[in-house]
C-alpha atoms as a PDB file:
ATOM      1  CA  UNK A   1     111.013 -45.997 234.533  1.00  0.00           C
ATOM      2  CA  UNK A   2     111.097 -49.816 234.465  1.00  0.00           C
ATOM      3  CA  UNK A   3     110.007 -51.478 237.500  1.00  0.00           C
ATOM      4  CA  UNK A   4     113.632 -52.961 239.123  1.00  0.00           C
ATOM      5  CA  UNK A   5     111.879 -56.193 239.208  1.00  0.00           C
ATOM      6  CA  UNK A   6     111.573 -56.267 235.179  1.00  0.00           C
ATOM      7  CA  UNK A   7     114.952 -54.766 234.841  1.00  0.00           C
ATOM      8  CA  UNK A   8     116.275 -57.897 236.737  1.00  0.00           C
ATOM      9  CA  UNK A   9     114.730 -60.445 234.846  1.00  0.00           C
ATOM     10  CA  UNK A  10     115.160 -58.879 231.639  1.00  0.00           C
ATOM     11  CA  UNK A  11     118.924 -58.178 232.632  1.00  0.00           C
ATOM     12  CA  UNK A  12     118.749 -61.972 233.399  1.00  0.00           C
ATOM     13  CA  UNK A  13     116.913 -63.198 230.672  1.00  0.00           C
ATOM     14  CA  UNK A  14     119.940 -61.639 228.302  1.00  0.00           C
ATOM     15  CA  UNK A  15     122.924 -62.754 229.873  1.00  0.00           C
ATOM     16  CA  UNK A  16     121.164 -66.488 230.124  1.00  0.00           C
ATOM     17  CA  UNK A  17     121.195 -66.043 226.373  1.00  0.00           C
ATOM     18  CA  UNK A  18     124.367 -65.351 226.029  1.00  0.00           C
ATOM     19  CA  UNK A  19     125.746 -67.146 227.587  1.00  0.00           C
ATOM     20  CA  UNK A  20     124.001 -70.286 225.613  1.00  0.00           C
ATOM     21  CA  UNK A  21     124.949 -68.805 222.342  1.00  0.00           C
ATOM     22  CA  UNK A  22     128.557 -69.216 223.383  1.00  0.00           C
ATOM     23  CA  UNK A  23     128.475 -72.365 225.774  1.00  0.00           C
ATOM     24  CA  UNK A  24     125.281 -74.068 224.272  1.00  0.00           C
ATOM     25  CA  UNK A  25     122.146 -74.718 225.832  1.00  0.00           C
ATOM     26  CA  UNK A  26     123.440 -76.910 228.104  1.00  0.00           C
ATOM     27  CA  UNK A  27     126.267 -74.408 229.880  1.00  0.00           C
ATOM     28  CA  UNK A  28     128.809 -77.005 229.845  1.00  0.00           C
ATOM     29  CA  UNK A  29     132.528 -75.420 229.945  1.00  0.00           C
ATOM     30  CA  UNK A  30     130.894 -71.937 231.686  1.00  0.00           C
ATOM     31  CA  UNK A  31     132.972 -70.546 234.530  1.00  0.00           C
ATOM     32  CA  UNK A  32     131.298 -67.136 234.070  1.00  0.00           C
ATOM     33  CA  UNK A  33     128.273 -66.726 236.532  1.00  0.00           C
ATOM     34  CA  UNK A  34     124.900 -65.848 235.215  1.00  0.00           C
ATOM     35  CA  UNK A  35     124.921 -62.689 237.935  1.00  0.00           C
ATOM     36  CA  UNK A  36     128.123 -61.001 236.471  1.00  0.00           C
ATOM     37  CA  UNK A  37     126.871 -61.071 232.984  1.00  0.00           C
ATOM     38  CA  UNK A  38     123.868 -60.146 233.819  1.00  0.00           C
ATOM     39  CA  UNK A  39     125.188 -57.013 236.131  1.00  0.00           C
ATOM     40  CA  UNK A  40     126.732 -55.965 232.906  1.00  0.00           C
ATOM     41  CA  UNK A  41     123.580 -55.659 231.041  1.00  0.00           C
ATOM     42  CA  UNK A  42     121.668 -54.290 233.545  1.00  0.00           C
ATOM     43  CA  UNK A  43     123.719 -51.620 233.665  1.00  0.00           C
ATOM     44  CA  UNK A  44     123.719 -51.020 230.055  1.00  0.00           C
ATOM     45  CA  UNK A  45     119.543 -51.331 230.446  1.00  0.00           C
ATOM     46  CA  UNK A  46     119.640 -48.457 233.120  1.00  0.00           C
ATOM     47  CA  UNK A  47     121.876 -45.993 231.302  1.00  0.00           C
ATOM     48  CA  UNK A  48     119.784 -46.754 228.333  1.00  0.00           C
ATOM     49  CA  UNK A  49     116.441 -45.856 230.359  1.00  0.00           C
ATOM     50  CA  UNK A  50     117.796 -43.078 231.718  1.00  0.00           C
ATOM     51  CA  UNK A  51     118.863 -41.182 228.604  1.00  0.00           C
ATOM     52  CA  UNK A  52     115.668 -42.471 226.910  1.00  0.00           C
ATOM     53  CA  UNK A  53     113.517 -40.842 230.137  1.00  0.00           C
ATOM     54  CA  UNK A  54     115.435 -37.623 229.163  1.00  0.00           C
ATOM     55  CA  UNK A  55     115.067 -37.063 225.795  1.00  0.00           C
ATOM     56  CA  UNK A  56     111.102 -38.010 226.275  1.00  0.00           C
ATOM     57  CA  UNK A  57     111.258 -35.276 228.495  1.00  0.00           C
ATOM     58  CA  UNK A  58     113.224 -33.048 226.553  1.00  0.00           C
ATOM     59  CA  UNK A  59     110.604 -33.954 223.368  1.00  0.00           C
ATOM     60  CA  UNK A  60     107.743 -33.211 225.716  1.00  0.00           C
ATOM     61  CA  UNK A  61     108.937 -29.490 227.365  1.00  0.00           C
ATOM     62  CA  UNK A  62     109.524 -28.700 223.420  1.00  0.00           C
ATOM     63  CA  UNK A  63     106.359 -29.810 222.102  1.00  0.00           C
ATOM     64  CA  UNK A  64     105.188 -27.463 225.190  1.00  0.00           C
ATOM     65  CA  UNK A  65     107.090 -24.694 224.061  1.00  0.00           C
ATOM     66  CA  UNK A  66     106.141 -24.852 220.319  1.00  0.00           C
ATOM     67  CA  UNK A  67     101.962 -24.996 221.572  1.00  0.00           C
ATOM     68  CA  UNK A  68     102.806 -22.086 223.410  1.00  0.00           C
ATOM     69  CA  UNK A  69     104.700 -20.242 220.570  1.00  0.00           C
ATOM     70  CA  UNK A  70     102.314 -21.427 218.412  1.00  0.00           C
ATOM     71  CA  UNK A  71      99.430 -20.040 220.135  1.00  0.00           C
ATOM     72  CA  UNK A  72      98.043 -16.466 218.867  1.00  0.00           C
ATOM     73  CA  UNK A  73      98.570 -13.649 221.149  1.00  0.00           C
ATOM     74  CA  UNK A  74      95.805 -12.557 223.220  1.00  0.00           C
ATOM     75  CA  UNK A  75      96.305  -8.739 222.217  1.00  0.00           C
ATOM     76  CA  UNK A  76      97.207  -9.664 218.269  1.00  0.00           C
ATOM     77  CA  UNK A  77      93.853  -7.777 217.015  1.00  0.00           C
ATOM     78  CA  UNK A  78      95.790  -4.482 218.346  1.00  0.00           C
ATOM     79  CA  UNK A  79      98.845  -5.032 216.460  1.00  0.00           C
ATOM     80  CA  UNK A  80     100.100  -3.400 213.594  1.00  0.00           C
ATOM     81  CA  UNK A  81     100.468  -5.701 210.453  1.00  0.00           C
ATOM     82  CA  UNK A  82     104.325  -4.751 210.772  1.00  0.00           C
ATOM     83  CA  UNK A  83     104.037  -5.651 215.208  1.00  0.00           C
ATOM     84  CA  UNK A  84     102.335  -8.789 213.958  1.00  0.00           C
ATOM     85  CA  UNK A  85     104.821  -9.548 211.108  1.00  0.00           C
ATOM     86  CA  UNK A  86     107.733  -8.863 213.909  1.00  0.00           C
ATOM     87  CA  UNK A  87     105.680 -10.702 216.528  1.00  0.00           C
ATOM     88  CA  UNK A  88     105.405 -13.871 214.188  1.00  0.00           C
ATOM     89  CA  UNK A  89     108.906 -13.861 212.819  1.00  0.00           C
ATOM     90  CA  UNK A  90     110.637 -13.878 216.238  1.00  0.00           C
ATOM     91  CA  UNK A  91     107.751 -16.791 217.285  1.00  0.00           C
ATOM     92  CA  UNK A  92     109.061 -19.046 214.359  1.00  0.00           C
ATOM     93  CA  UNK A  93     113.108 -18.384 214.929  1.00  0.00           C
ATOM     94  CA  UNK A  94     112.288 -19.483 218.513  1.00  0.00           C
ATOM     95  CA  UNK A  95     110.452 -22.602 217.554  1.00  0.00           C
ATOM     96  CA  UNK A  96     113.283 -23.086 215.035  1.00  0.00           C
ATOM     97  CA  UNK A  97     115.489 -22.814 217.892  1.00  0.00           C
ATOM     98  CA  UNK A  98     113.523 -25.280 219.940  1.00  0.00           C
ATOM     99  CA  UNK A  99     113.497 -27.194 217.082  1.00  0.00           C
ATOM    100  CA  UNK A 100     117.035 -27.550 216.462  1.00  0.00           C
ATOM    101  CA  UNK A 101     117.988 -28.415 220.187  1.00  0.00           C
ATOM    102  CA  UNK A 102     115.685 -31.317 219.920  1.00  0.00           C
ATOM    103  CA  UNK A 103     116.616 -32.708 216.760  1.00  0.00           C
ATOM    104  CA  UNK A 104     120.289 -32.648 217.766  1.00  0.00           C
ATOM    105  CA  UNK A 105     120.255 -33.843 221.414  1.00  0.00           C
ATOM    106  CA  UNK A 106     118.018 -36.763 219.386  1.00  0.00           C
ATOM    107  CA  UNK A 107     121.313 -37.261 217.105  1.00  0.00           C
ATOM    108  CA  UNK A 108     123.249 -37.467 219.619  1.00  0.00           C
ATOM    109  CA  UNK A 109     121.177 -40.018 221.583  1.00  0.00           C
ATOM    110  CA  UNK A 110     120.825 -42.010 218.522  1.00  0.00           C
ATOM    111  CA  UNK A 111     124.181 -41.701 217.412  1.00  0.00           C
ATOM    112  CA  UNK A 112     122.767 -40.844 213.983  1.00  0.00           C
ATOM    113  CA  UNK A 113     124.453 -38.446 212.002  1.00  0.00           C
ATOM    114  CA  UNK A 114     122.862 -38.866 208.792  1.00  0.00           C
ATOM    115  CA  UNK A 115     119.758 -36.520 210.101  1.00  0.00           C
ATOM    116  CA  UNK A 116     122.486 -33.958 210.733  1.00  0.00           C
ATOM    117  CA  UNK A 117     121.790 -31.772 208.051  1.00  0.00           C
ATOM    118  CA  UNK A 118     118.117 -31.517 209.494  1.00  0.00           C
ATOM    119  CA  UNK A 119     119.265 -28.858 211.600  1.00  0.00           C
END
């Protein structure tokens, strides 16, 4: 998460510039206040982290998952080359699976629907 102290002066720092690209760098004409532009952003900054905290998350419990799928089984040297072929085939439609919830909650984030047909 970003420190609220940052979030404040980077909320800040954006609604100064805006409000210069409008009024000019001198303010003149402005009746808006720096602190209600600025609340807007910030807002916009913390539902941005948020989401962005999420999906990291969501990236990281997957990668988990797929190192654990990925990993051979303990007892594989006992298996059956059928078992094993079974055993392997139900590991990959699971990382698939894992796979495809990642990819499209990272669409969705993104807003990107060009990497649609990825899944």
């Amino acid at each position: 998460m970003i420190p609220e102290a940052q979030l404040a002066r980077a909320a800040n720092a954006a609604a100064e510039e805006v409000l210069r690209v409008i009024y000019g760098d001198d303010l003149q004409g402005c009746t808006v206040s720096l602190d209600s532009v600025a609340a807007v952003i910030r807002t916009t900054f913390e539902a941005h982290v948020q989401t962005a905290g999420e999906l990291a998350e969501l990236h990281a419990k997957g990668f988990e998952a797929v190192q654990l799928l990925s990993t051979p089984p303990a007892d594989g040297h006992t298996l059956s080359p059928e078992d094993l072929r079974t055993l392997l085939g139900e590991r990959l439609d699971q990382i698939r699976t894992v796979a495809t919830k990642i990819l499209s909650a990272t669409i969705a984030q993104n807003g990107d629907t060009s990497a649609a047909d990825l899944a």
